[in-house]
Protein backbone atom coordinates (compact mmCIF):
# COMPACT_ATOMS: atom_id res chain seq x y z
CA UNK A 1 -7.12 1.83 -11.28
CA UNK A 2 -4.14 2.09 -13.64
CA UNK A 3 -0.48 2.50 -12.14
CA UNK A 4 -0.94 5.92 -13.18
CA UNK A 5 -3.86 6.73 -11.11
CA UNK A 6 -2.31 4.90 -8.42
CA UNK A 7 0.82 7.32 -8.49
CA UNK A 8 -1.68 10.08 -8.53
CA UNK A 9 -3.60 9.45 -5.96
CA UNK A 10 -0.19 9.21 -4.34
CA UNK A 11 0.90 12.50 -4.88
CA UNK A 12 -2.64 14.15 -4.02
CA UNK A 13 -2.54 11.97 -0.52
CA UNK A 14 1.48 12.75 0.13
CA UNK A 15 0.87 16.92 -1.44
CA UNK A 16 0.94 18.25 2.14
CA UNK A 17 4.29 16.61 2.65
CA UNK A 18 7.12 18.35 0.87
CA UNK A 19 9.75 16.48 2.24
CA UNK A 20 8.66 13.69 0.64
CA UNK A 21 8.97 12.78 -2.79
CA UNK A 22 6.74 10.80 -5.37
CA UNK A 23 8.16 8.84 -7.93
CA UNK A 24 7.58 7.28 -11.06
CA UNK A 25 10.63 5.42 -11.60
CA UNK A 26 9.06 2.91 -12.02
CA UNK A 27 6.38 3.55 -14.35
CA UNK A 28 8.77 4.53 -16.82
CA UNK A 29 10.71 1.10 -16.78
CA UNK A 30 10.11 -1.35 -19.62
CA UNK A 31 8.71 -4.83 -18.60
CA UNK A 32 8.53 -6.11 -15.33
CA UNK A 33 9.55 -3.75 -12.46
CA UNK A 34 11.09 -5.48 -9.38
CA UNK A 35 11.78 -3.20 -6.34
CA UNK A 36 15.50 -4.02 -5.81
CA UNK A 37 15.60 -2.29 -9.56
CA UNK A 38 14.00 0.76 -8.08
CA UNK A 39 16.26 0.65 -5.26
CA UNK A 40 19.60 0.33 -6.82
CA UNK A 41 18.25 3.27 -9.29
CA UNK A 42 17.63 5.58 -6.04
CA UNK A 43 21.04 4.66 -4.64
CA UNK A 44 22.87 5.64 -7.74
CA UNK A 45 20.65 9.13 -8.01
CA UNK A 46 21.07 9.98 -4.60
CA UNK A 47 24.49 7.90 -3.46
CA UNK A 48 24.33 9.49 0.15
CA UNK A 49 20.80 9.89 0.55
CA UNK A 50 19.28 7.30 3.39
CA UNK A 51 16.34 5.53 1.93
CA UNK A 52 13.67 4.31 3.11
CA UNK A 53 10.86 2.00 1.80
CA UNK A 54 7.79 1.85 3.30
CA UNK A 55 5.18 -1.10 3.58
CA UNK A 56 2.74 -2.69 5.05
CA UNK A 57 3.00 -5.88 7.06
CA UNK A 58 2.13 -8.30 4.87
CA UNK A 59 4.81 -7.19 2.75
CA UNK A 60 7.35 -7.00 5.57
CA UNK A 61 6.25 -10.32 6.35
CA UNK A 62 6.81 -11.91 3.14
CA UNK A 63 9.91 -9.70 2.04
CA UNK A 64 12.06 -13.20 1.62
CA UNK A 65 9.84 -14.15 -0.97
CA UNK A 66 10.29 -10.99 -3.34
CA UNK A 67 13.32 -10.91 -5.76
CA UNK A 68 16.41 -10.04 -4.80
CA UNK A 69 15.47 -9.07 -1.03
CA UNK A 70 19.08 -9.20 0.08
CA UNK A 71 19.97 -6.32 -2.32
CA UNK A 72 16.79 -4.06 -0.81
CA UNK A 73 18.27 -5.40 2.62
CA UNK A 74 21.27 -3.61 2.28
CA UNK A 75 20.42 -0.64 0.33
CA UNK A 76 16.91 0.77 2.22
CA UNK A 77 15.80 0.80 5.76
CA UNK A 78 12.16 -1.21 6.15
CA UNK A 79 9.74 1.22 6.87
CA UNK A 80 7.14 -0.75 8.50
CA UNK A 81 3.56 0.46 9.27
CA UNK A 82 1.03 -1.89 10.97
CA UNK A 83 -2.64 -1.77 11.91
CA UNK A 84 -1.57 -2.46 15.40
CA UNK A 85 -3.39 -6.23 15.97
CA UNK A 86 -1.41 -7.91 18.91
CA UNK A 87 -0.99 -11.09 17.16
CA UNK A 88 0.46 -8.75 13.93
CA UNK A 89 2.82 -7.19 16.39
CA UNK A 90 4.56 -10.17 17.52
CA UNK A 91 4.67 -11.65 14.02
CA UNK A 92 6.25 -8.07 13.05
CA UNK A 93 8.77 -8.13 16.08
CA UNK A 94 10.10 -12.17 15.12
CA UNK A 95 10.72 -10.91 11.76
CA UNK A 96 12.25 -7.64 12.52
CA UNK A 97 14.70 -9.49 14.73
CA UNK A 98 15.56 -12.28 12.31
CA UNK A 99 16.30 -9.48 9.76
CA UNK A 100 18.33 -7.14 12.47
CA UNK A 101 20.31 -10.11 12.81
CA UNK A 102 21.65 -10.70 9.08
CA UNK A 103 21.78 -6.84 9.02
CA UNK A 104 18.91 -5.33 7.73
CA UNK A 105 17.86 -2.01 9.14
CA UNK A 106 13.86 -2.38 10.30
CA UNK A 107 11.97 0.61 11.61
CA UNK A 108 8.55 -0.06 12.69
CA UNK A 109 6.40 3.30 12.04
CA UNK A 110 4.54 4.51 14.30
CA UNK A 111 1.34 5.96 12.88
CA UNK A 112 -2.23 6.58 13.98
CA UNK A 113 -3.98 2.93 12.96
CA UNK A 114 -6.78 2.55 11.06
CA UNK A 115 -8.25 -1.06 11.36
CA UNK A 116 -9.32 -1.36 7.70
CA UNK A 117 -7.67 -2.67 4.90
CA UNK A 118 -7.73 -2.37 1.10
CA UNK A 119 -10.48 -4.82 0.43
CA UNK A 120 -12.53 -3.05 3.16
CA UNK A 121 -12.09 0.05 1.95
CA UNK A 122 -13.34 -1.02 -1.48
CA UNK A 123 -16.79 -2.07 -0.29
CA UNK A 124 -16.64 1.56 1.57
CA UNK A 125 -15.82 3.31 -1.87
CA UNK A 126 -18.92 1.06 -3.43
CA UNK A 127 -21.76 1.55 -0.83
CA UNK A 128 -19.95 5.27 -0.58
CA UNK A 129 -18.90 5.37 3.30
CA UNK A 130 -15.58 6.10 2.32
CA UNK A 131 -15.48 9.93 3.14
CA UNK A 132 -14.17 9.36 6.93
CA UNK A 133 -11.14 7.39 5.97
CA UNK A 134 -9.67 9.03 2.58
CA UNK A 135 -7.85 12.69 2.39
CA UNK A 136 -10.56 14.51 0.65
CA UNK A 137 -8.51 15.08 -2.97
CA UNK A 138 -8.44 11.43 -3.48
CA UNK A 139 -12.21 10.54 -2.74
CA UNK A 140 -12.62 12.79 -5.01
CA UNK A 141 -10.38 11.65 -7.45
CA UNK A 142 -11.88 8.11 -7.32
CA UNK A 143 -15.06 9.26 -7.90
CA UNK A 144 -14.04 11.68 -10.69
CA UNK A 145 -12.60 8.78 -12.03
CA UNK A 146 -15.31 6.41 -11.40
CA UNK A 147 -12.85 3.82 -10.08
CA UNK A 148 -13.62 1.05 -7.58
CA UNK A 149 -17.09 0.52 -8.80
CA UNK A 150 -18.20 4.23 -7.66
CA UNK A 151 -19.94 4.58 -11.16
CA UNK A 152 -22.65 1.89 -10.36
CA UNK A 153 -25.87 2.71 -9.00
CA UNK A 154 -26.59 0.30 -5.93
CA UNK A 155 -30.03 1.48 -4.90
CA UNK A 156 -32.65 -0.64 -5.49
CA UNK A 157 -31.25 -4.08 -6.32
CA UNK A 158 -33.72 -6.90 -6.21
CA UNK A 159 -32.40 -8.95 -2.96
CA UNK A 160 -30.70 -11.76 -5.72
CA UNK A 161 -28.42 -9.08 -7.38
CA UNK A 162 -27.54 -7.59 -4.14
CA UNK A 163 -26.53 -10.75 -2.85
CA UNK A 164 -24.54 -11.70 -5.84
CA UNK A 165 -22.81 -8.69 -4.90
CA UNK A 166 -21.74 -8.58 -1.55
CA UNK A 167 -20.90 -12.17 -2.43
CA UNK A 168 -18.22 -10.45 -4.45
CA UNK A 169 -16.92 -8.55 -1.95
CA UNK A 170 -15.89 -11.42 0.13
CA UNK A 171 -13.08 -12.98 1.05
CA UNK A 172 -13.12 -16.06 -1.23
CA UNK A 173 -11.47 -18.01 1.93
CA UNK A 174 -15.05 -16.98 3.97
């Protein structure tokens, strides 16, 4: 999907949530967009406002790498969601303590976990068992859209296409 139907399906999947705003800051920028951008753009728009930016744990766990992290670090609290795997929690706890202790603010979220990620939920959207696990606007948006593949008709592949499918779908590290 585009960034723009990314930010849409956004909206559709955050639309029962009015507290919460949607934006398209950065969308709108030319060139690259790095977060600490975004975030030093919020902080200027809304100079009292406590912000928060949420991800997922990979991201948490990789936030040195990005650009700039020191600048999110002190602007945003880490809004951190995880899929609640022990050995993910205590990966998420080191890291929320080493960044507590140069002064970041880390909150983990707690939230009803879904063991499934992205990729997962791609070969859902393709074989279409995806109903159970998106808000009902957006599965209907994707397909609307025909994005992730939902276009194709898998029925009655001769066993070599299939498997040069589901070859596809896996992890190239498998």
């Amino acid at each position: 999907p585009t960034a723009q139907q990314r930010l849409d399906m956004l909206r559709l999947t955050l639309s029962d949530c009015p507290q919460i705003e949607v934006s398209d800051l950065e969308l709108k920028r030319e060139g690259p967009s790095y977060t600490y951008e975004t975030i030093l753009q919020l902080r200027e728009m809304y100079p009292g406002a406590c912000l928060i930016l949420f991800m997922g744990t990979d991201m948490f766990l990789s936030i040195d790498t990005w650009k700039n992290p020191d600048i999110i670090l002190e602007n945003a609290v880490l809004g951190v969601f995880s899929r609640g795997d022990k050995g993910e929690a205590r990966a998420i706890e080191a890291k929320k303590a080493e960044l507590e202790q140069q002064g970041a603010r880390v909150e983990l979220v707690q939230n009803v976990a879904i063991p499934i990620s992205s990729t997962q939920m791609r070969r859902l959207l393709i074989f279409r068992c995806a109903a159970d696990f998106l808000p009902s606007g957006v599965l209907d948006y994707i397909r609307e859209h025909y994005l992730y593949d939902t276009r194709t008709n898998w029925k009655n592949l001769p066993m070599d296409k299939l498997e040069q499918v589901v070859i596809s779908l896996l992890n190239p590290n498998r």
